[in-house]
N, C-alpha and C. Protein backbone atom coordinates (compact mmCIF):
# COMPACT_ATOMS: atom_id res chain seq x y z
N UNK A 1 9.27 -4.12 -33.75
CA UNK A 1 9.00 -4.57 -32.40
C UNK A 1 9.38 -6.05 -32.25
N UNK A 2 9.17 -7.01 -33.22
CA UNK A 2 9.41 -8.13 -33.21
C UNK A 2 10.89 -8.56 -32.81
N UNK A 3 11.86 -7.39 -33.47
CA UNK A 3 13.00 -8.01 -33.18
C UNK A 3 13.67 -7.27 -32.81
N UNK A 4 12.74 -6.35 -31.44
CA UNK A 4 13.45 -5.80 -30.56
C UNK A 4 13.55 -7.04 -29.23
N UNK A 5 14.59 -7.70 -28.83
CA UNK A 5 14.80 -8.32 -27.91
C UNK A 5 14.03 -8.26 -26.19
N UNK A 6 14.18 -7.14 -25.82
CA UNK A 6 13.87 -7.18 -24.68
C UNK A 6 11.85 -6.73 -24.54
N UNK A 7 11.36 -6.80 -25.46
CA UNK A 7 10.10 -7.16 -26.29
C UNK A 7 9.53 -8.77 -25.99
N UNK A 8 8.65 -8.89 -25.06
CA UNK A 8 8.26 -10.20 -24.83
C UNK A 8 6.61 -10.76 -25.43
N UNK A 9 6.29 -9.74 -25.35
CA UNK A 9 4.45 -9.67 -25.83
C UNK A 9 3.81 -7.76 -26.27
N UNK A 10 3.29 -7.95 -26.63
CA UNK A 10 2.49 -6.91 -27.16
C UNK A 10 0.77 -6.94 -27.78
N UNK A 11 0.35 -5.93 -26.72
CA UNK A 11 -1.40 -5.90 -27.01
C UNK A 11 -1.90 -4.68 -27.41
N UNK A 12 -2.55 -4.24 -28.25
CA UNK A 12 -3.08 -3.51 -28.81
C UNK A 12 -4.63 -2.92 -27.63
N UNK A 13 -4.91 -2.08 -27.13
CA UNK A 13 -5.75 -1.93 -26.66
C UNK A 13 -6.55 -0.59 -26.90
N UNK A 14 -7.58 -0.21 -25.67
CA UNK A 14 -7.99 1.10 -25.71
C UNK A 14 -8.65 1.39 -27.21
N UNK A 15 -9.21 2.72 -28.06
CA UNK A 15 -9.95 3.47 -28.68
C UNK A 15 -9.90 2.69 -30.02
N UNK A 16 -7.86 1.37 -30.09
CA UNK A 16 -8.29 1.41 -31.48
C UNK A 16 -8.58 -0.14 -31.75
N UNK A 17 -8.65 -0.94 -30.19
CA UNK A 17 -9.99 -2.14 -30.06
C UNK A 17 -11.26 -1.70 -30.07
N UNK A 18 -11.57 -1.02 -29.17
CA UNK A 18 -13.26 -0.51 -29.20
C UNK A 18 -13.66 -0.47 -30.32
N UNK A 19 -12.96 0.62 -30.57
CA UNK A 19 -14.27 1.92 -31.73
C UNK A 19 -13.81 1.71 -32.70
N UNK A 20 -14.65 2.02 -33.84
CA UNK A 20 -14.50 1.89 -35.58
C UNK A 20 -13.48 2.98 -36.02
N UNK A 21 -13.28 3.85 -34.82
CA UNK A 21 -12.81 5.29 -35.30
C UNK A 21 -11.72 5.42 -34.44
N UNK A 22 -10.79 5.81 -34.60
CA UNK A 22 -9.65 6.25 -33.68
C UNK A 22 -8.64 6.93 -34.09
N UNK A 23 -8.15 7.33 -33.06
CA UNK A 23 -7.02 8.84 -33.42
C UNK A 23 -5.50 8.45 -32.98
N UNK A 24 -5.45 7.56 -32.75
CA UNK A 24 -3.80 7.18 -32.21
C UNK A 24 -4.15 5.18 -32.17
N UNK A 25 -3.20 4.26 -32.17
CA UNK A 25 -2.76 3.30 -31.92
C UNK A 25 -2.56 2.80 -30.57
N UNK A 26 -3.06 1.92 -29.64
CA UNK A 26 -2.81 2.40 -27.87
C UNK A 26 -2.28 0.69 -28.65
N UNK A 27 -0.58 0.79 -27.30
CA UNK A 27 -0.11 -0.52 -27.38
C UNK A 27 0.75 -0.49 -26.30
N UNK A 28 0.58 -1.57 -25.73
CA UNK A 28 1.22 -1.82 -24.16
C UNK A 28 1.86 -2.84 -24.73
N UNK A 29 3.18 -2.69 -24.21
CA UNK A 29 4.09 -4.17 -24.12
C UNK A 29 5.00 -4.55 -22.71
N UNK A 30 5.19 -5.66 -23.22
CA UNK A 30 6.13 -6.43 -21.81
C UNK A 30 7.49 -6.04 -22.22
N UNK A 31 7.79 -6.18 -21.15
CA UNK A 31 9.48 -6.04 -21.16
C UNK A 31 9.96 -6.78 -20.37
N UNK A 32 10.96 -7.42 -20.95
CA UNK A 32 11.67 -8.88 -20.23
C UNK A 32 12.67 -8.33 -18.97
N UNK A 33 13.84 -6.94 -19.38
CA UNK A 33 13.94 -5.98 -18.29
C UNK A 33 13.29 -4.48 -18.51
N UNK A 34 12.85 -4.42 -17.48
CA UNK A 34 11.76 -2.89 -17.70
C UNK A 34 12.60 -2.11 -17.13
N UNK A 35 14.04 -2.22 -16.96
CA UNK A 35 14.92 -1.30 -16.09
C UNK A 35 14.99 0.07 -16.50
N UNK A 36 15.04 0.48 -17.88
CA UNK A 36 14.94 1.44 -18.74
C UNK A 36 13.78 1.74 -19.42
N UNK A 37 13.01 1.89 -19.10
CA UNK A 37 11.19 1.76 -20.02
C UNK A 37 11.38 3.08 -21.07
N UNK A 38 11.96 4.23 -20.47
CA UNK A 38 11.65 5.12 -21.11
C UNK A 38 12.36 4.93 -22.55
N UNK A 39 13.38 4.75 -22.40
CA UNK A 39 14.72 4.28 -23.58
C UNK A 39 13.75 3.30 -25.17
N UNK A 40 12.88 2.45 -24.46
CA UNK A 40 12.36 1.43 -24.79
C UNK A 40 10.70 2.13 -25.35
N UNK A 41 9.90 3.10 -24.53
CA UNK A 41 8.94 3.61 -25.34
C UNK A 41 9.35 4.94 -26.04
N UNK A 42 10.61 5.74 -25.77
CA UNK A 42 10.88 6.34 -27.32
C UNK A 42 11.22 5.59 -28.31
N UNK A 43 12.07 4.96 -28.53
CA UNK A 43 12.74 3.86 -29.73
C UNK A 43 11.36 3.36 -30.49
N UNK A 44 10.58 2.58 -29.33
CA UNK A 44 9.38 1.64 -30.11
C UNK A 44 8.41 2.40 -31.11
N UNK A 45 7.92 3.49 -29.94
CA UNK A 45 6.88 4.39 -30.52
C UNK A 45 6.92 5.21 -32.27
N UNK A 46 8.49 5.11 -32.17
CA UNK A 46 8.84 6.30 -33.09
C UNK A 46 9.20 5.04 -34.23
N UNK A 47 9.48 3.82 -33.90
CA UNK A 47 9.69 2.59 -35.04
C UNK A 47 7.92 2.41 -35.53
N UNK A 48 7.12 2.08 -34.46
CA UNK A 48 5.48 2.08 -34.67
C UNK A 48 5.16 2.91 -35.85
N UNK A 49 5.49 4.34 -35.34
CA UNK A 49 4.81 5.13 -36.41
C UNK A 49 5.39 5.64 -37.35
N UNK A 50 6.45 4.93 -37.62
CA UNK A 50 7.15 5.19 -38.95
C UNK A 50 6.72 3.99 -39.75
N UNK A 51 5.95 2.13 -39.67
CA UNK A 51 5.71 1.68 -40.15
C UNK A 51 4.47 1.65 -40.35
N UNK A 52 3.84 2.53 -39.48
CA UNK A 52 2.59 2.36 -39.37
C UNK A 52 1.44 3.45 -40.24
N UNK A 53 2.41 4.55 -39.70
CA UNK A 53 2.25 6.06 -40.25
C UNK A 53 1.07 6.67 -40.09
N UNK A 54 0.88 6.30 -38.08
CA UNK A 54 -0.40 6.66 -37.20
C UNK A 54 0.37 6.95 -35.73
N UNK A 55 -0.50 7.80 -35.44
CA UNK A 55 0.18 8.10 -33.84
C UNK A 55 0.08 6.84 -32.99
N UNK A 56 1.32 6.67 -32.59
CA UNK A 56 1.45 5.32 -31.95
C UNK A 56 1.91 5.63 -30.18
N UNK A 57 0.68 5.49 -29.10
CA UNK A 57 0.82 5.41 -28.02
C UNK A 57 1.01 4.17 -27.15
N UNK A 58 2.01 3.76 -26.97
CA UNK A 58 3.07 3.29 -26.17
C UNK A 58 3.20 2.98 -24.83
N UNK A 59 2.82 2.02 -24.43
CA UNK A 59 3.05 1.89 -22.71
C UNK A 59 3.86 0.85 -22.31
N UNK A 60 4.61 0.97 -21.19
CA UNK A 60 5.46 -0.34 -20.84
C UNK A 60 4.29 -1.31 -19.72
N UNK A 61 4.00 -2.35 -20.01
CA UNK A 61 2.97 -2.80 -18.67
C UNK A 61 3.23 -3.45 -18.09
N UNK A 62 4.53 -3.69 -17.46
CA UNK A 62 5.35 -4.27 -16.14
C UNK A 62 5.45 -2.77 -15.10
N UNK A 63 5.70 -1.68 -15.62
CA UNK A 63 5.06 -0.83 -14.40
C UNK A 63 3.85 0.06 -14.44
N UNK A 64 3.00 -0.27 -15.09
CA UNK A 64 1.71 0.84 -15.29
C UNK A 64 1.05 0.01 -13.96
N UNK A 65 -0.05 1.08 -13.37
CA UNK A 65 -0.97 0.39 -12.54
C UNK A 65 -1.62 -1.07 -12.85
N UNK A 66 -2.05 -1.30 -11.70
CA UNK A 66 -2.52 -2.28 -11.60
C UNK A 66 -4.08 -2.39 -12.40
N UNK A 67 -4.94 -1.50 -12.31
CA UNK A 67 -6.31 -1.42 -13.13
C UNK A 67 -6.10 -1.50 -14.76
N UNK A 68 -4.69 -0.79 -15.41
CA UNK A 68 -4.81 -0.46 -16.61
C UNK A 68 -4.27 -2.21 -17.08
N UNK A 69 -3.37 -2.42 -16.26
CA UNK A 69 -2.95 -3.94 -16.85
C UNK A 69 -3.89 -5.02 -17.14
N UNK A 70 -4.60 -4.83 -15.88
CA UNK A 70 -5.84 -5.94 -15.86
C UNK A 70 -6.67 -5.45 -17.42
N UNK A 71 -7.05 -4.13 -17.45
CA UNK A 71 -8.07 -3.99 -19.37
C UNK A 71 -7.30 -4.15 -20.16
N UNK A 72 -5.51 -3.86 -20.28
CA UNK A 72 -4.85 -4.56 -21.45
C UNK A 72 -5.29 -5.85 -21.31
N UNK A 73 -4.83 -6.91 -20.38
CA UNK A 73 -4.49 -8.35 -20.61
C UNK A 73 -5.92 -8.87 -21.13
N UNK A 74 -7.26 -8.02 -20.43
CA UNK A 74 -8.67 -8.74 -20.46
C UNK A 74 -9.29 -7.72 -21.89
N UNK A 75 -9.10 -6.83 -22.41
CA UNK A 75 -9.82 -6.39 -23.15
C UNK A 75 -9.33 -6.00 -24.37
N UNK A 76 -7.95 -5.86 -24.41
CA UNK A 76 -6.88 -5.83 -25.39
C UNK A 76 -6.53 -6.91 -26.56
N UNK A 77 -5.89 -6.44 -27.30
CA UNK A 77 -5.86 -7.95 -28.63
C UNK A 77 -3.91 -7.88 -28.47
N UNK A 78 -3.93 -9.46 -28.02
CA UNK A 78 -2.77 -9.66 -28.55
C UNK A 78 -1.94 -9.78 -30.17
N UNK A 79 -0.97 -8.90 -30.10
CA UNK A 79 -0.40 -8.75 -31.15
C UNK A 79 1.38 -9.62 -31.71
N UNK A 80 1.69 -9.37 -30.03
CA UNK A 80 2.93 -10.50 -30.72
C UNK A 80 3.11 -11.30 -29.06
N UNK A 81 3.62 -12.49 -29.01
CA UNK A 81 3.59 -13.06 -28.03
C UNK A 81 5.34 -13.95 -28.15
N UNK A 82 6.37 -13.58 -27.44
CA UNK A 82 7.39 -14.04 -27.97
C UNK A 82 8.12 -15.14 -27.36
N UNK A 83 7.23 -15.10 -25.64
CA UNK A 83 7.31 -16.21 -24.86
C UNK A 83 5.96 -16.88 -23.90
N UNK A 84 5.42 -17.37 -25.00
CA UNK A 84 4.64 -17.71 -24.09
C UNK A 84 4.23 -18.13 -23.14
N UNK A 85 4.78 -18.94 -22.54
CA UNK A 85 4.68 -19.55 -21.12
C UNK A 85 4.87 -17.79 -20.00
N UNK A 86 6.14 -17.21 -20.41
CA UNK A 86 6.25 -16.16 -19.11
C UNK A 86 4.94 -14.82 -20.14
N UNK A 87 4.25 -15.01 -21.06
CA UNK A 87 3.40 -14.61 -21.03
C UNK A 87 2.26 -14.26 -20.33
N UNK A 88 1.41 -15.84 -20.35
CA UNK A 88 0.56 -16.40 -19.80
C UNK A 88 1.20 -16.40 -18.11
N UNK A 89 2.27 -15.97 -17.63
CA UNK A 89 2.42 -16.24 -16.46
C UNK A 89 2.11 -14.76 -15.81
N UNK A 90 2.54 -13.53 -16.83
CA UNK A 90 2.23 -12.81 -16.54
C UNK A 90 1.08 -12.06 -16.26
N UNK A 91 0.23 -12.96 -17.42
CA UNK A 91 -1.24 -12.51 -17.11
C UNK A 91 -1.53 -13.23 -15.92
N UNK A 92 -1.41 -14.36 -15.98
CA UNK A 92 -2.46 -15.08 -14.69
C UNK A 92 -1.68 -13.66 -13.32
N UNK A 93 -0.57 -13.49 -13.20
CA UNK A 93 -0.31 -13.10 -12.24
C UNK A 93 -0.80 -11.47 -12.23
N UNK A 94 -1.28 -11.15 -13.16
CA UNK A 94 -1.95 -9.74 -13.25
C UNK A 94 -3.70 -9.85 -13.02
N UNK A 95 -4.35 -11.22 -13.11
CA UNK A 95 -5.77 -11.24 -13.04
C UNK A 95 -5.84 -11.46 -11.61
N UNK A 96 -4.80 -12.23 -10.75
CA UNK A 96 -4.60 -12.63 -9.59
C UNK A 96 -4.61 -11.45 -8.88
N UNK A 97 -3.45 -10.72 -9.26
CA UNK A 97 -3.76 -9.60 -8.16
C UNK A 97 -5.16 -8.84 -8.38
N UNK A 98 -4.93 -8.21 -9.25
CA UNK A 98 -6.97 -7.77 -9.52
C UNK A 98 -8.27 -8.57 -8.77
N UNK A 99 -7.80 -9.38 -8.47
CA UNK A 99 -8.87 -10.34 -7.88
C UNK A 99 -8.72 -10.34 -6.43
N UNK A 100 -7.81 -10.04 -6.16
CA UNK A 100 -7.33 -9.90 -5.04
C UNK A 100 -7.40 -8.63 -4.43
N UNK A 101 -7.00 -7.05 -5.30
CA UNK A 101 -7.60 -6.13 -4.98
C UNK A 101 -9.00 -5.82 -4.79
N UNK A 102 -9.72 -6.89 -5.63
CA UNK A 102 -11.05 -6.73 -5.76
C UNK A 102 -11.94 -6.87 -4.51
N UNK A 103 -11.42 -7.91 -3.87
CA UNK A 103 -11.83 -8.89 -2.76
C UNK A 103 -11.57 -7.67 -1.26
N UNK A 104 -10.36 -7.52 -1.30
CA UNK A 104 -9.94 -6.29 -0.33
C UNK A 104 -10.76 -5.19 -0.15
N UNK A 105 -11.04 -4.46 -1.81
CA UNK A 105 -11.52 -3.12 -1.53
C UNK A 105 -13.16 -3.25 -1.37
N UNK A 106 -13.04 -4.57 -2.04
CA UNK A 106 -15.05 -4.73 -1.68
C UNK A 106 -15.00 -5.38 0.12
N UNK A 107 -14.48 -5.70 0.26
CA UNK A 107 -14.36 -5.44 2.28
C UNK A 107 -14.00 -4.75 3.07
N UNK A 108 -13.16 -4.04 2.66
CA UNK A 108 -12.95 -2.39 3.54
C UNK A 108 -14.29 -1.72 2.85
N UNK A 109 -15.17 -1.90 1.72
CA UNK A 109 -15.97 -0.62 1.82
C UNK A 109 -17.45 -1.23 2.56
N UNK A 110 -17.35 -2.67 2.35
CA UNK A 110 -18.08 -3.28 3.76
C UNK A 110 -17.82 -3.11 5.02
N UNK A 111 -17.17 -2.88 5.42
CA UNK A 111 -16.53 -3.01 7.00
C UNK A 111 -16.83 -1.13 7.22
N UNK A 112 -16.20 -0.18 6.44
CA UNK A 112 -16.48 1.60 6.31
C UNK A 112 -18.22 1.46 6.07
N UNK A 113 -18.90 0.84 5.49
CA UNK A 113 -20.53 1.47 5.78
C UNK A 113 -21.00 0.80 6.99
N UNK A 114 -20.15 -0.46 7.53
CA UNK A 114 -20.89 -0.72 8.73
C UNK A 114 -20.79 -0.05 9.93
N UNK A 115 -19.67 0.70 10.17
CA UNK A 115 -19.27 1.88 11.03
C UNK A 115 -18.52 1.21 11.99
């Protein structure tokens, strides 16, 4: 993964941060172009678990939803970070929107109980 190029950061998240116990590897990464994601989580996944020699689940997180990005960036362990600055830019700009959805949907469901 390190010296796959278009590889910008990578976080480890989900069952095998939590829990003592886990059944697969959960790992979201950036992609500098996400034009091809799929190209990019067969290749990775199948490099993962050939060094790893654990089921290695794979996400690209320049297009996953918006909820799952926000628990990678906030609850996830960073594992490789290859630019940091458009790292950190990416997170701030992923807590931003979350905060921003947050703000929205907690006022439309204010505004829907007031009738």
């Amino acid at each position: 993964m390190a010296r796959e190029s278009n590889v910008v950061f990578a976080y480890a998240h989900g069952s095998f941060v939590r829990r003592r116990f886990f059944r697969d590897v959960d790992v979201a990464v950036g992609l500098r172009d996400p034009s091809d994601p799929l190209r990019y989580l067969l290749n990775l996944s199948a490099e993962l678990e050939a060094k790893t020699k654990l089921p290695v689940d794979l996400q690209v997180l320049n297009e996953a939803p918006l909820p799952f990005k926000y628990r990678v960036v906030t609850e996830g362990r960073l594992l490789l970070s290859k630019d940091e600055r458009l790292r950190v830019e990416l997170v701030n700009t992923i807590i931003r929107e979350h905060l921003d959805f947050q703000y929205f949907s907690s006022l439309h469901s204010r505004k829907s109980k007031q009738g």
